[in-house]
PDB file of N, CA and C in Angstrom:
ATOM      1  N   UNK A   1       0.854  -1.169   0.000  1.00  0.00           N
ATOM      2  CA  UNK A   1       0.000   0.000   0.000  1.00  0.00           C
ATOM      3  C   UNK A   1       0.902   1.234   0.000  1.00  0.00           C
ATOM      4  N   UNK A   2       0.625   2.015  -0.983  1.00  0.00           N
ATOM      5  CA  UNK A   2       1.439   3.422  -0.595  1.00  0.00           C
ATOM      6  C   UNK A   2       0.351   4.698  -0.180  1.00  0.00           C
ATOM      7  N   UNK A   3       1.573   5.439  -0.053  1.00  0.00           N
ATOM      8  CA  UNK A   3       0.682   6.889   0.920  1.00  0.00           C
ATOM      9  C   UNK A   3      -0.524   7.556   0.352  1.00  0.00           C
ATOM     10  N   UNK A   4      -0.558   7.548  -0.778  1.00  0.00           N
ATOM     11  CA  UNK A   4      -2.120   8.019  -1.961  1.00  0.00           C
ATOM     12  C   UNK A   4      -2.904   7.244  -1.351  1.00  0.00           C
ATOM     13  N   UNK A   5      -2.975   6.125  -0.572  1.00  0.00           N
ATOM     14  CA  UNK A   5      -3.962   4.957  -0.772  1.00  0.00           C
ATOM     15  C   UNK A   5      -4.277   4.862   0.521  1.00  0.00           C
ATOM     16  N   UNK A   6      -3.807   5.057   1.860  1.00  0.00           N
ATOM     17  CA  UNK A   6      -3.817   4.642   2.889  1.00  0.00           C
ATOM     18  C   UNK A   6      -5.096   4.981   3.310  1.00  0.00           C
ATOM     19  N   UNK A   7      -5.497   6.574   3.350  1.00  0.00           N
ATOM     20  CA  UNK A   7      -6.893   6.992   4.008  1.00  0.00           C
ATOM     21  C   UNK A   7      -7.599   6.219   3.254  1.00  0.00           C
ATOM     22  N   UNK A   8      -7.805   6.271   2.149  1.00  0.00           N
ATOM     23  CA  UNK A   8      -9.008   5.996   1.643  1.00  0.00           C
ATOM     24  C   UNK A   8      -9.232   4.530   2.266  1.00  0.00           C
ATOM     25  N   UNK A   9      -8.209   3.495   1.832  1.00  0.00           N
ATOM     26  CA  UNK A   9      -8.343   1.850   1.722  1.00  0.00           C
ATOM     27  C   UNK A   9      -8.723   2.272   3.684  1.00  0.00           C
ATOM     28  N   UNK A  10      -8.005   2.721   4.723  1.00  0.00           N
ATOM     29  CA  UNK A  10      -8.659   2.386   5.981  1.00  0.00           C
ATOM     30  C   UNK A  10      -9.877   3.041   6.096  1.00  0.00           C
ATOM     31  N   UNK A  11     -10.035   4.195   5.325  1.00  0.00           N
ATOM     32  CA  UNK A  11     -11.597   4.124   6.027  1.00  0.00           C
ATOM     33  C   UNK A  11     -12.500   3.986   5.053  1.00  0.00           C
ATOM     34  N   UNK A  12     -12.409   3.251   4.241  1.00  0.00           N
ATOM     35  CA  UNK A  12     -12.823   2.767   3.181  1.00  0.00           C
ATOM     36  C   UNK A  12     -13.419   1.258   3.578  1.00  0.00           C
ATOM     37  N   UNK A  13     -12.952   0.633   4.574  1.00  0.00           N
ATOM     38  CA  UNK A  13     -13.455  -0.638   4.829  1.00  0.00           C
ATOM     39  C   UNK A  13     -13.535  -0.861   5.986  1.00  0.00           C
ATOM     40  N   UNK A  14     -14.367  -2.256   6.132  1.00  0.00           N
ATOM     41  CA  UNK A  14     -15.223  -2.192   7.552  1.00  0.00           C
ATOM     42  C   UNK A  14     -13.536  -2.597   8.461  1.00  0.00           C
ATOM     43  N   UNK A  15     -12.760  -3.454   8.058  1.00  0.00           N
ATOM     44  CA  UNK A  15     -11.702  -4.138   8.762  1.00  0.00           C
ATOM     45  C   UNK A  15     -10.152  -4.034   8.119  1.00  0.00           C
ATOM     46  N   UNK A  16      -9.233  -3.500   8.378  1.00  0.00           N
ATOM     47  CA  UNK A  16      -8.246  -3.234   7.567  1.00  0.00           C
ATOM     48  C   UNK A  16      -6.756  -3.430   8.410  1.00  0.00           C
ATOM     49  N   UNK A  17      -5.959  -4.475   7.476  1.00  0.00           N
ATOM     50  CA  UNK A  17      -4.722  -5.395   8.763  1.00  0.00           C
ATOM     51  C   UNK A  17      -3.830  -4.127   8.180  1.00  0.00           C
ATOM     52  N   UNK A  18      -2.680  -3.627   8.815  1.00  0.00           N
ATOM     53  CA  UNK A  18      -1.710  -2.937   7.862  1.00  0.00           C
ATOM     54  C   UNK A  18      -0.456  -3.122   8.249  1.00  0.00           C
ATOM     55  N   UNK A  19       0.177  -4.381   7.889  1.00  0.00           N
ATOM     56  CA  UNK A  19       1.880  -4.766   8.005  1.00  0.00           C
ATOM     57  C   UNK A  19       2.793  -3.837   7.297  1.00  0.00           C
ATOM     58  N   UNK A  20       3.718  -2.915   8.292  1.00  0.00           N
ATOM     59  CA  UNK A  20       4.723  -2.462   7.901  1.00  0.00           C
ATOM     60  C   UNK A  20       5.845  -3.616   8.188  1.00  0.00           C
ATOM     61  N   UNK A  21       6.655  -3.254   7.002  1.00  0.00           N
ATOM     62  CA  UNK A  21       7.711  -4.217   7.026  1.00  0.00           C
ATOM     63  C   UNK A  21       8.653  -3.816   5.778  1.00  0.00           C
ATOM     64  N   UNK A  22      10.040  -4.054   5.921  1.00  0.00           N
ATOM     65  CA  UNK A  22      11.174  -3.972   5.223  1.00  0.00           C
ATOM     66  C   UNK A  22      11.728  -5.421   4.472  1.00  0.00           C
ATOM     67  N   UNK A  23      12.236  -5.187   3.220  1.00  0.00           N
ATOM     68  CA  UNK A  23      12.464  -6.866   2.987  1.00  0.00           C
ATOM     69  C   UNK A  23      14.234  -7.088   3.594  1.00  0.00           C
ATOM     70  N   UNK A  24      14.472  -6.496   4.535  1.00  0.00           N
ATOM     71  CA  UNK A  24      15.960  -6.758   4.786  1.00  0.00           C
ATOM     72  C   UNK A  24      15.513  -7.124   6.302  1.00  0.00           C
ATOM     73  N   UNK A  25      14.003  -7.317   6.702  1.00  0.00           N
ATOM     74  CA  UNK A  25      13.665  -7.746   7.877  1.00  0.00           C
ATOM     75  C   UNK A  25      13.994  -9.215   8.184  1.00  0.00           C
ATOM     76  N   UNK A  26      14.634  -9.887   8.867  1.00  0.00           N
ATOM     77  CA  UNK A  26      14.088 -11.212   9.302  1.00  0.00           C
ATOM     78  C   UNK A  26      13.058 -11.700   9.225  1.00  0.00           C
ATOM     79  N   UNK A  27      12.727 -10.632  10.853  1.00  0.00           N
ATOM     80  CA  UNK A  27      11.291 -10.807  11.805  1.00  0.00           C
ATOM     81  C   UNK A  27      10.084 -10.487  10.556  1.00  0.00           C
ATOM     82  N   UNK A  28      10.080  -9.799   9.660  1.00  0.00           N
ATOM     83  CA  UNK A  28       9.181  -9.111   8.523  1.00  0.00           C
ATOM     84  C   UNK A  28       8.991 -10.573   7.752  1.00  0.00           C
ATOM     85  N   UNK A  29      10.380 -10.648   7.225  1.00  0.00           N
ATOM     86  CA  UNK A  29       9.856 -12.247   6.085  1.00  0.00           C
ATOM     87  C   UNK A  29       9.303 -13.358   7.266  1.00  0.00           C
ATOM     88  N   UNK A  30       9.485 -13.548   7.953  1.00  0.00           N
ATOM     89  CA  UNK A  30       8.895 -15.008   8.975  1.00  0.00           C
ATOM     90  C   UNK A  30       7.887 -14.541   9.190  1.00  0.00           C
ATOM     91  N   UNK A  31       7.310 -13.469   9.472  1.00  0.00           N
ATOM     92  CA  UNK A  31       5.642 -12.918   9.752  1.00  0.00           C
ATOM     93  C   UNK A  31       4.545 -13.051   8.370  1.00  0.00           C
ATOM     94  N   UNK A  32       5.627 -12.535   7.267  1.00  0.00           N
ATOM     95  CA  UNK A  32       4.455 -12.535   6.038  1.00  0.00           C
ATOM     96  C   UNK A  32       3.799 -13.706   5.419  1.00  0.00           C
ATOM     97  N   UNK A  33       4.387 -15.012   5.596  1.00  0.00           N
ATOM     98  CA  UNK A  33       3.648 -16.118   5.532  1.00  0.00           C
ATOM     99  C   UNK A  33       2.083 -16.198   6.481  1.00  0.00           C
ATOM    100  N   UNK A  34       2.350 -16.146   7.288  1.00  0.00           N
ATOM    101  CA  UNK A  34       0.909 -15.873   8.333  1.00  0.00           C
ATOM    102  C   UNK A  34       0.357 -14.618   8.092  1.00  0.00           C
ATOM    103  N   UNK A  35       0.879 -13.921   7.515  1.00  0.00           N
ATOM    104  CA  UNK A  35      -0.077 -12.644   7.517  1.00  0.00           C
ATOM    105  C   UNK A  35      -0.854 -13.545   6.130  1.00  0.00           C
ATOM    106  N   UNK A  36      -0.036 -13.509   5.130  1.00  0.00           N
ATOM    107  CA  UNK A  36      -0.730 -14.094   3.696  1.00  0.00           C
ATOM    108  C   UNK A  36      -1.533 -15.315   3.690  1.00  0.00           C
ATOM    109  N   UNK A  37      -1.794 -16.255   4.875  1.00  0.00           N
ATOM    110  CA  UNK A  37      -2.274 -17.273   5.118  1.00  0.00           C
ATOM    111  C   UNK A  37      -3.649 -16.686   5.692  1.00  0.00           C
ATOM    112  N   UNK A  38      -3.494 -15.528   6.239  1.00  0.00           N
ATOM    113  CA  UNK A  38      -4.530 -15.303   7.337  1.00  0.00           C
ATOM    114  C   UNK A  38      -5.646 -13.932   6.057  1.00  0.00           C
ATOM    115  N   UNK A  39      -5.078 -13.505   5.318  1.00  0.00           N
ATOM    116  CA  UNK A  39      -5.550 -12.656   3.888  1.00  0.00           C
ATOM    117  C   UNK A  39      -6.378 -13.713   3.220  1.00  0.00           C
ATOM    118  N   UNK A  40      -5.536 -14.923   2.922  1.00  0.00           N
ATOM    119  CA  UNK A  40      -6.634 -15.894   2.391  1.00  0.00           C
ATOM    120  C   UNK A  40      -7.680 -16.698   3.162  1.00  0.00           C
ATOM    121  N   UNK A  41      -7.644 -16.465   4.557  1.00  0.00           N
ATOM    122  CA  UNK A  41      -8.798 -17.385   4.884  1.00  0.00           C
ATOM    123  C   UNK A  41     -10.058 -16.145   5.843  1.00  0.00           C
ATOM    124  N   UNK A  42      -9.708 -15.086   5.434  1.00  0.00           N
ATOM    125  CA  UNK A  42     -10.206 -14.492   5.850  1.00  0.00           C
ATOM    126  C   UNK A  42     -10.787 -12.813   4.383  1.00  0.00           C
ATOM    127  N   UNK A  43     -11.115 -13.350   3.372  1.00  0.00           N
ATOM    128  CA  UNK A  43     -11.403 -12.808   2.401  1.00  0.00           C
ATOM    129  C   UNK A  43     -12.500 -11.156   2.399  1.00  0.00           C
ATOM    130  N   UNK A  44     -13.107 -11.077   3.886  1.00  0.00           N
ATOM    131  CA  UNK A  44     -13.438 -10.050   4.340  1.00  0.00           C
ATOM    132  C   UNK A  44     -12.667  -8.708   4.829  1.00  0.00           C
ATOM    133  N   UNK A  45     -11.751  -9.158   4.948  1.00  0.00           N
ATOM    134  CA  UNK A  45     -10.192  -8.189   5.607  1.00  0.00           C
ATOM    135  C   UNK A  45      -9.948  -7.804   4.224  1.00  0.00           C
ATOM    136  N   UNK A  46      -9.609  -6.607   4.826  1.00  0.00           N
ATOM    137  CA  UNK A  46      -8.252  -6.192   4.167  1.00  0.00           C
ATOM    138  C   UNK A  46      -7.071  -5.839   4.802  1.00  0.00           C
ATOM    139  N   UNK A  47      -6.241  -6.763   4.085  1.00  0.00           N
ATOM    140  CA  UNK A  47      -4.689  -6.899   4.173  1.00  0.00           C
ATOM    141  C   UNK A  47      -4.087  -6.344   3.439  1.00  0.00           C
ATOM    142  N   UNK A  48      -3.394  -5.274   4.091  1.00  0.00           N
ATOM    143  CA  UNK A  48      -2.338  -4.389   3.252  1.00  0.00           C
ATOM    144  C   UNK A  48      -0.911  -4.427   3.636  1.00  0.00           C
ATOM    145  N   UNK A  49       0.004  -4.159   2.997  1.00  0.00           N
ATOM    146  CA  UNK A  49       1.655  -3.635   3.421  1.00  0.00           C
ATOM    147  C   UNK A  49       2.128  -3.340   3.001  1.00  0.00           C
ATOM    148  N   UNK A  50       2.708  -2.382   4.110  1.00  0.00           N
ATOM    149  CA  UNK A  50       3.707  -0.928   3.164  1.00  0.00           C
ATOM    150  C   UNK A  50       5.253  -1.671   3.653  1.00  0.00           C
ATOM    151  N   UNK A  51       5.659  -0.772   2.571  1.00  0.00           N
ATOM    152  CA  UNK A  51       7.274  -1.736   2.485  1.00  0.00           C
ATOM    153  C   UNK A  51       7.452   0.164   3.218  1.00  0.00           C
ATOM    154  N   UNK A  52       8.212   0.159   4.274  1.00  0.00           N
ATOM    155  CA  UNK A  52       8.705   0.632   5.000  1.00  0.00           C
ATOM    156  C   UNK A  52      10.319   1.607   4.272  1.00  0.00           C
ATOM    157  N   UNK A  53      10.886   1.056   3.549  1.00  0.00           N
ATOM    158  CA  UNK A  53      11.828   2.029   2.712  1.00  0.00           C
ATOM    159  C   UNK A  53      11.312   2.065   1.689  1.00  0.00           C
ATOM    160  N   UNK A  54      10.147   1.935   0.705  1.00  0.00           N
ATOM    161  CA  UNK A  54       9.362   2.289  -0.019  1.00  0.00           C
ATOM    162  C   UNK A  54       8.758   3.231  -0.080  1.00  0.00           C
ATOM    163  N   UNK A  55       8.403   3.566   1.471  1.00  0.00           N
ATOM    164  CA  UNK A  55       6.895   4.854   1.723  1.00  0.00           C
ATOM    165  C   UNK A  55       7.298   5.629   3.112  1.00  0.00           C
ATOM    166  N   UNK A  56       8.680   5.506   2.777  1.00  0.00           N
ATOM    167  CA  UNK A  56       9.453   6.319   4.261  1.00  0.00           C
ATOM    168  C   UNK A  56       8.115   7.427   4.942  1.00  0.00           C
ATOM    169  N   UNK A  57       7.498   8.594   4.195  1.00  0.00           N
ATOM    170  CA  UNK A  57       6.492   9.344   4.584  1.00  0.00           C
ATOM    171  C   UNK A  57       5.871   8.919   5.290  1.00  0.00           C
ATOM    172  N   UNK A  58       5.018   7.515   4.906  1.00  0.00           N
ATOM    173  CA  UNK A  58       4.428   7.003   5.178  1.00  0.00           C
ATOM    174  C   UNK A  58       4.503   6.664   6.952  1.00  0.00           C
ATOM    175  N   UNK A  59       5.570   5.713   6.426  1.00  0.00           N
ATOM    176  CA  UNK A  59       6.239   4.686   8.043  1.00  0.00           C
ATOM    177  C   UNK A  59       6.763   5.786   9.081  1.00  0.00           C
ATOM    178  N   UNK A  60       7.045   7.013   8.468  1.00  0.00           N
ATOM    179  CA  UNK A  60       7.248   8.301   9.552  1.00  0.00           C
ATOM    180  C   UNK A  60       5.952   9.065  10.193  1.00  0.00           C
ATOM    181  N   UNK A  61       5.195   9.064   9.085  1.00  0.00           N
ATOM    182  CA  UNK A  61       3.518   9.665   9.573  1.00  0.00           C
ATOM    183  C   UNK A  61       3.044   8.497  10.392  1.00  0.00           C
ATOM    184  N   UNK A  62       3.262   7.011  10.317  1.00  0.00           N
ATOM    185  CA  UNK A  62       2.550   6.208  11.334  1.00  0.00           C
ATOM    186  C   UNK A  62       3.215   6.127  12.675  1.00  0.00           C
ATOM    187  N   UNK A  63       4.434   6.932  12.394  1.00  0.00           N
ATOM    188  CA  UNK A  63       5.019   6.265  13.927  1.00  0.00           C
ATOM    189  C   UNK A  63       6.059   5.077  14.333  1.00  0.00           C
ATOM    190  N   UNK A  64       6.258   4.951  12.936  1.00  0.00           N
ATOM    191  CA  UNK A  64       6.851   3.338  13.375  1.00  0.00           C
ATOM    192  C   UNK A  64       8.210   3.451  13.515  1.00  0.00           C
ATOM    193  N   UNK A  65       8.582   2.561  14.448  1.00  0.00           N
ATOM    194  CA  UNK A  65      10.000   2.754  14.986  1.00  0.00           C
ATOM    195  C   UNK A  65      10.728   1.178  14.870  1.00  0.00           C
ATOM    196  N   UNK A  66       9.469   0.088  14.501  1.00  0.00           N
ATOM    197  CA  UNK A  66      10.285  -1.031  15.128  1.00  0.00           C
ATOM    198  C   UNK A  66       9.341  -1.748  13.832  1.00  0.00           C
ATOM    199  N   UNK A  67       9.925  -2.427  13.100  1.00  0.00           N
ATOM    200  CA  UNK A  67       9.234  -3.743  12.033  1.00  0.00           C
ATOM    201  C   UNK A  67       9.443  -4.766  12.716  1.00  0.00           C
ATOM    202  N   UNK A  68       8.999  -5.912  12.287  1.00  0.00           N
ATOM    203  CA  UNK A  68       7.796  -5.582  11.587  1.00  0.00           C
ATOM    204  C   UNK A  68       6.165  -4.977  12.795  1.00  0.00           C
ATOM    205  N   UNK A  69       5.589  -3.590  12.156  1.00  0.00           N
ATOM    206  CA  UNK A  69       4.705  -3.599  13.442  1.00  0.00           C
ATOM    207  C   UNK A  69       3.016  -3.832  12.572  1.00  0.00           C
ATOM    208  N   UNK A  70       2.013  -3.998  13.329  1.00  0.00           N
ATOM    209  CA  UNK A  70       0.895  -4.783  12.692  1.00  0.00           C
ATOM    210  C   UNK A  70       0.206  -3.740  13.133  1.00  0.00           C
ATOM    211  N   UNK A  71      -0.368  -3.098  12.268  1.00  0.00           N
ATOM    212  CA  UNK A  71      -2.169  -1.926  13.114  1.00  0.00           C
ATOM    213  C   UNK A  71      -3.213  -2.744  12.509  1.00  0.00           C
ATOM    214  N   UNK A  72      -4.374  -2.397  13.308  1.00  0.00           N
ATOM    215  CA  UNK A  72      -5.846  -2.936  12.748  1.00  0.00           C
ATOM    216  C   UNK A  72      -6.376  -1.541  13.017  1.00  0.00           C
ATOM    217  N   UNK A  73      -7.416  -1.144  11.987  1.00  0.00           N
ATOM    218  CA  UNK A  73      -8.265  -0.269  11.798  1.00  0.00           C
ATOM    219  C   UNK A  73      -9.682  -0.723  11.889  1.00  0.00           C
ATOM    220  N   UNK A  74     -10.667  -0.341  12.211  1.00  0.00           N
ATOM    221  CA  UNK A  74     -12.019  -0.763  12.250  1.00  0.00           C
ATOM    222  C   UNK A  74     -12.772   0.526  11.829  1.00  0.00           C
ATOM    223  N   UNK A  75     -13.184   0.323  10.659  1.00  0.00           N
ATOM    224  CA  UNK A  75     -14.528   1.537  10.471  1.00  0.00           C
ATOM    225  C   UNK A  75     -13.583   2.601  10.638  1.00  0.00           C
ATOM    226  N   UNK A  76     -12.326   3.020  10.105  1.00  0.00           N
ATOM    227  CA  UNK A  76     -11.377   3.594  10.410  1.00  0.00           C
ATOM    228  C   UNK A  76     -10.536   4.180  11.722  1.00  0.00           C
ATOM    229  N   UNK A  77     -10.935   3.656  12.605  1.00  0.00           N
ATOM    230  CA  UNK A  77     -10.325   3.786  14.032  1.00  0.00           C
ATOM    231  C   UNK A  77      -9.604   2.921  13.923  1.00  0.00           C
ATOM    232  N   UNK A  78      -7.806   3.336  14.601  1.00  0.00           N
ATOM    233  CA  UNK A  78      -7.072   2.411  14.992  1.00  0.00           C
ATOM    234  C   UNK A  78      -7.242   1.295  16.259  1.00  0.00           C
ATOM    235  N   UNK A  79      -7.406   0.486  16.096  1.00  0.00           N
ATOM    236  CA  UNK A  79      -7.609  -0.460  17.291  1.00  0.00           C
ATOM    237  C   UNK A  79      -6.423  -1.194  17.777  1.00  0.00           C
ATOM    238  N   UNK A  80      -5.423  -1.454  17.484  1.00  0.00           N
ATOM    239  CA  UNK A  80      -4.217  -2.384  17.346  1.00  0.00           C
ATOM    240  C   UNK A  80      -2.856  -1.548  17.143  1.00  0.00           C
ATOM    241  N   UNK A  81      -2.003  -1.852  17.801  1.00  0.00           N
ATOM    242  CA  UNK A  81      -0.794  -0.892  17.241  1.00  0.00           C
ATOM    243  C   UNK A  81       0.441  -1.555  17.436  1.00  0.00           C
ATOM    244  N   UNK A  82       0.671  -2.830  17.185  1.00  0.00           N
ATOM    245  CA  UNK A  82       2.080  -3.228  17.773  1.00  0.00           C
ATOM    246  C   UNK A  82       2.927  -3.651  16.809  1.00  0.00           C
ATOM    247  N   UNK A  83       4.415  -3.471  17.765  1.00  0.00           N
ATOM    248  CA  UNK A  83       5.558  -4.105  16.856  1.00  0.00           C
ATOM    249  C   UNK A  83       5.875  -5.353  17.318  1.00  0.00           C
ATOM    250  N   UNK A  84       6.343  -6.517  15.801  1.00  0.00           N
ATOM    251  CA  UNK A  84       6.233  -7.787  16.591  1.00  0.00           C
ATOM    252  C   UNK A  84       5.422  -8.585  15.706  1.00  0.00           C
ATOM    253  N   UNK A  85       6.319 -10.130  14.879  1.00  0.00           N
ATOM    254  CA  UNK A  85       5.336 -11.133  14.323  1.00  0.00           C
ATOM    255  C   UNK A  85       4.845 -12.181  15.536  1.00  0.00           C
ATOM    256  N   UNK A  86       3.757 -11.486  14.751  1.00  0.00           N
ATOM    257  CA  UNK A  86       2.675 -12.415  15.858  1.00  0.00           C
ATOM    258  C   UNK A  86       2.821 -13.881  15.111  1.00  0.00           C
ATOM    259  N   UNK A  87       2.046 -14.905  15.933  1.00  0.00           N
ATOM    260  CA  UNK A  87       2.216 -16.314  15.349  1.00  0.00           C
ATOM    261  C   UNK A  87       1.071 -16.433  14.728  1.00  0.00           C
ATOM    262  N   UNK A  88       0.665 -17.311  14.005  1.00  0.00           N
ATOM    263  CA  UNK A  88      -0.850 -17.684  13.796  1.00  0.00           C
ATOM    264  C   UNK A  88      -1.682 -17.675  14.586  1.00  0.00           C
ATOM    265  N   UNK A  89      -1.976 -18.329  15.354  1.00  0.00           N
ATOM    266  CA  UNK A  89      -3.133 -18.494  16.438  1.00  0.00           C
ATOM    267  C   UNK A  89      -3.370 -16.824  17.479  1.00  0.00           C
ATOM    268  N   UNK A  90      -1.977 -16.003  17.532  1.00  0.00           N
ATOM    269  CA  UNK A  90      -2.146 -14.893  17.735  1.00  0.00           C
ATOM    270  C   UNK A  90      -2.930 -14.264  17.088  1.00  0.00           C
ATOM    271  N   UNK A  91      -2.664 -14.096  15.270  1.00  0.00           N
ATOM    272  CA  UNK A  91      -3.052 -13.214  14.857  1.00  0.00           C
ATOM    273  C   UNK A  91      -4.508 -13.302  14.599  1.00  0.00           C
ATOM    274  N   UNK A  92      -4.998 -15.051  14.188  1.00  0.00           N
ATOM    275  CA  UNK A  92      -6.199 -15.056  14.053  1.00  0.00           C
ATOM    276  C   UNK A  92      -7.243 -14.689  15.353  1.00  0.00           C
ATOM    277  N   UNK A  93      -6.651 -14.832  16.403  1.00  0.00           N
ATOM    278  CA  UNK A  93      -7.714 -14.217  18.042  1.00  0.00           C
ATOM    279  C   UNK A  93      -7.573 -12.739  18.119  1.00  0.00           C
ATOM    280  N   UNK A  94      -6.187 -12.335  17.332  1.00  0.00           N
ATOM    281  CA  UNK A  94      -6.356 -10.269  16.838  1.00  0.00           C
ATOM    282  C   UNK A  94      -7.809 -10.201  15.629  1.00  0.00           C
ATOM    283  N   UNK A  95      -7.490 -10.876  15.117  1.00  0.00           N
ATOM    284  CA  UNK A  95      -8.949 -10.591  13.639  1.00  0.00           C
ATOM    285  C   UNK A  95     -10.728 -10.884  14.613  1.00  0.00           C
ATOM    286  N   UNK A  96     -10.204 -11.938  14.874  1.00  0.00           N
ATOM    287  CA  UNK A  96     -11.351 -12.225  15.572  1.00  0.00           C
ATOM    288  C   UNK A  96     -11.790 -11.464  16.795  1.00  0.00           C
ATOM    289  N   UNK A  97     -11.185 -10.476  17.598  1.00  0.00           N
ATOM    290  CA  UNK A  97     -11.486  -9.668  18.014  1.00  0.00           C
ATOM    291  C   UNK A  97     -11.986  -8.318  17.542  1.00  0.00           C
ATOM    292  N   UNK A  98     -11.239  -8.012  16.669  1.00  0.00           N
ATOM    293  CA  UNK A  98     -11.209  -6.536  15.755  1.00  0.00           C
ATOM    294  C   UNK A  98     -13.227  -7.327  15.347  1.00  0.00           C
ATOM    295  N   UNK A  99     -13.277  -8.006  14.988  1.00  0.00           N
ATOM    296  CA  UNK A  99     -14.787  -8.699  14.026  1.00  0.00           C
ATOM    297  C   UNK A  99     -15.567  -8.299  15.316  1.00  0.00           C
ATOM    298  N   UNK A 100     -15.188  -8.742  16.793  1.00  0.00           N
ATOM    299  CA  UNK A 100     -15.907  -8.451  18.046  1.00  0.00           C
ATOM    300  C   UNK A 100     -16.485  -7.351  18.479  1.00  0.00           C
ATOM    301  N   UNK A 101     -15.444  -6.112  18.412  1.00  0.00           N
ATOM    302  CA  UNK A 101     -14.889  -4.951  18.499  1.00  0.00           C
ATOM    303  C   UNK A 101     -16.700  -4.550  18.670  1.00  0.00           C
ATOM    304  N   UNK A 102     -17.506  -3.701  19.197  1.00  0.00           N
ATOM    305  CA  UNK A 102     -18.421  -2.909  18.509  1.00  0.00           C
ATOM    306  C   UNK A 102     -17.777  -1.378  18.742  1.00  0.00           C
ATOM    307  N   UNK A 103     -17.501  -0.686  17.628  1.00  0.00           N
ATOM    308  CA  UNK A 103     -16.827   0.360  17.675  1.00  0.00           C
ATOM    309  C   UNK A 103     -17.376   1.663  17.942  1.00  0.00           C
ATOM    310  N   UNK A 104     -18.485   1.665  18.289  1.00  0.00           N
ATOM    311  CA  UNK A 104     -19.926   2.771  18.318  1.00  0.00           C
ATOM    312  C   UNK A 104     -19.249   2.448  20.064  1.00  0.00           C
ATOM    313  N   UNK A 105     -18.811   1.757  20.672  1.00  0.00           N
ATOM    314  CA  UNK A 105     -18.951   1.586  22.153  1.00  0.00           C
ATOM    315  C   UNK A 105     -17.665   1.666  22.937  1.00  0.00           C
ATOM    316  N   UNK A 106     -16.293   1.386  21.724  1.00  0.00           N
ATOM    317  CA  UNK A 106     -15.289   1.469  22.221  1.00  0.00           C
ATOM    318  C   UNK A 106     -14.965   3.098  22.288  1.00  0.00           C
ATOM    319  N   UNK A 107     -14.054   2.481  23.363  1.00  0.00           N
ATOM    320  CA  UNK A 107     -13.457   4.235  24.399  1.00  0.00           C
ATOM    321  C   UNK A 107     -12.723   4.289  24.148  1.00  0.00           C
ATOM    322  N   UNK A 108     -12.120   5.499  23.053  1.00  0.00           N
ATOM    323  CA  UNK A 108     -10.972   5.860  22.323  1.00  0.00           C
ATOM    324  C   UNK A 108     -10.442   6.950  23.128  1.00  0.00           C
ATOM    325  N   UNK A 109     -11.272   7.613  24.451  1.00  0.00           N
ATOM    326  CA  UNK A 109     -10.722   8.440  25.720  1.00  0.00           C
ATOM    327  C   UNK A 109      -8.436   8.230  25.511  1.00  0.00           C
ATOM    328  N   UNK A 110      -8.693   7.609  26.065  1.00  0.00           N
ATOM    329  CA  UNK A 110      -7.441   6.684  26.467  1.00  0.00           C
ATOM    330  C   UNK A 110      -5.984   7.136  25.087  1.00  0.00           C
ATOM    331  N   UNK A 111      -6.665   6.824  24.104  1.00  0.00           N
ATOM    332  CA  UNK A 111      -5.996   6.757  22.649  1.00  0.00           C
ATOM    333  C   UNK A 111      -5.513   8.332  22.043  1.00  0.00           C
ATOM    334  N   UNK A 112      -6.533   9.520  22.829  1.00  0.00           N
ATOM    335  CA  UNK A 112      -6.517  10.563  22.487  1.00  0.00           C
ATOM    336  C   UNK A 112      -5.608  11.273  23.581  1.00  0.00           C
ATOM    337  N   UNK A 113      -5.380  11.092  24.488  1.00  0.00           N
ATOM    338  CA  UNK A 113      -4.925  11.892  25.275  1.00  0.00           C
ATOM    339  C   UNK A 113      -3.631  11.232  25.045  1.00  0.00           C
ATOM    340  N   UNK A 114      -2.755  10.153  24.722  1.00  0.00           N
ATOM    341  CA  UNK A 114      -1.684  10.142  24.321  1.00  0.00           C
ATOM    342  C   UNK A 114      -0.958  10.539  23.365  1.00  0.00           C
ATOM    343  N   UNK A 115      -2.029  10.502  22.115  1.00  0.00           N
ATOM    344  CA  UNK A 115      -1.470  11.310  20.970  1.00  0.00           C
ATOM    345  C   UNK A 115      -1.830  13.045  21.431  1.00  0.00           C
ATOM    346  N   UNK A 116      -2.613  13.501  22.093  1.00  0.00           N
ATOM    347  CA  UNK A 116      -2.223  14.385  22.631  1.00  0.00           C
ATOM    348  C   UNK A 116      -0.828  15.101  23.411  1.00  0.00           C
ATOM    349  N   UNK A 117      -0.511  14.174  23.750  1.00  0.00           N
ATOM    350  CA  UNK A 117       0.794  14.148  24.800  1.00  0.00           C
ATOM    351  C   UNK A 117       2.283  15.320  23.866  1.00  0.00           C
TER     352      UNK A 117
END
């Protein structure tokens, strides 16, 4: 995904995975198998990734300090923000939560006053 694309594709859809990652990553290549496993069995998601020296703007406007890191968006709210390949069974109980999520109810209190900070 590059930077033209980002707003739209997250708030553009109900559920949206977004792997930053570098291909000189380790931790990045051992994660993208499960990310791409978890894109195909889950055909409602969207799975995106920005290659991180590709969309430098990008990976600087999100914050990211550490690859590979994983956000989930819902209805365009960030819900998820970490660095770190998750395993399978991790990531599918992250999707399956984000699906849980009712976002009309979650308390983004918390989320604002840090990016406030």
């Amino acid at each position: 995904m590059t930077a033209d694309k980002f707003d739209q594709t997250v708030t553009g859809n109900d559920i949206v995975l977004v792997d930053f990652w570098a291909s000189w990553c380790g931790p990045c290549r051992a994660f993208a198998p499960t990310f791409e496993k978890a894109s195909e069995d889950h055909p409602d998601v969207v799975f995106a990734k920005v290659d991180t020296e590709a969309e430098q703007s990008l990976a600087a406007a999100a914050n990211i300090r550490s690859i590979p890191t994983l956000m989930v968006f819902k209805k365009g709210n960030l819900v998820y923000n970490e660095a770190g390949a998750l395993p399978p069974a991790a990531l599918e109980d992250l999707i399956g939560q984000a699906r849980a999520l009712d976002i009309e109810q979650a308390d983004f209190s918390a989320a604002r006053e840090e990016s406030a900070e």
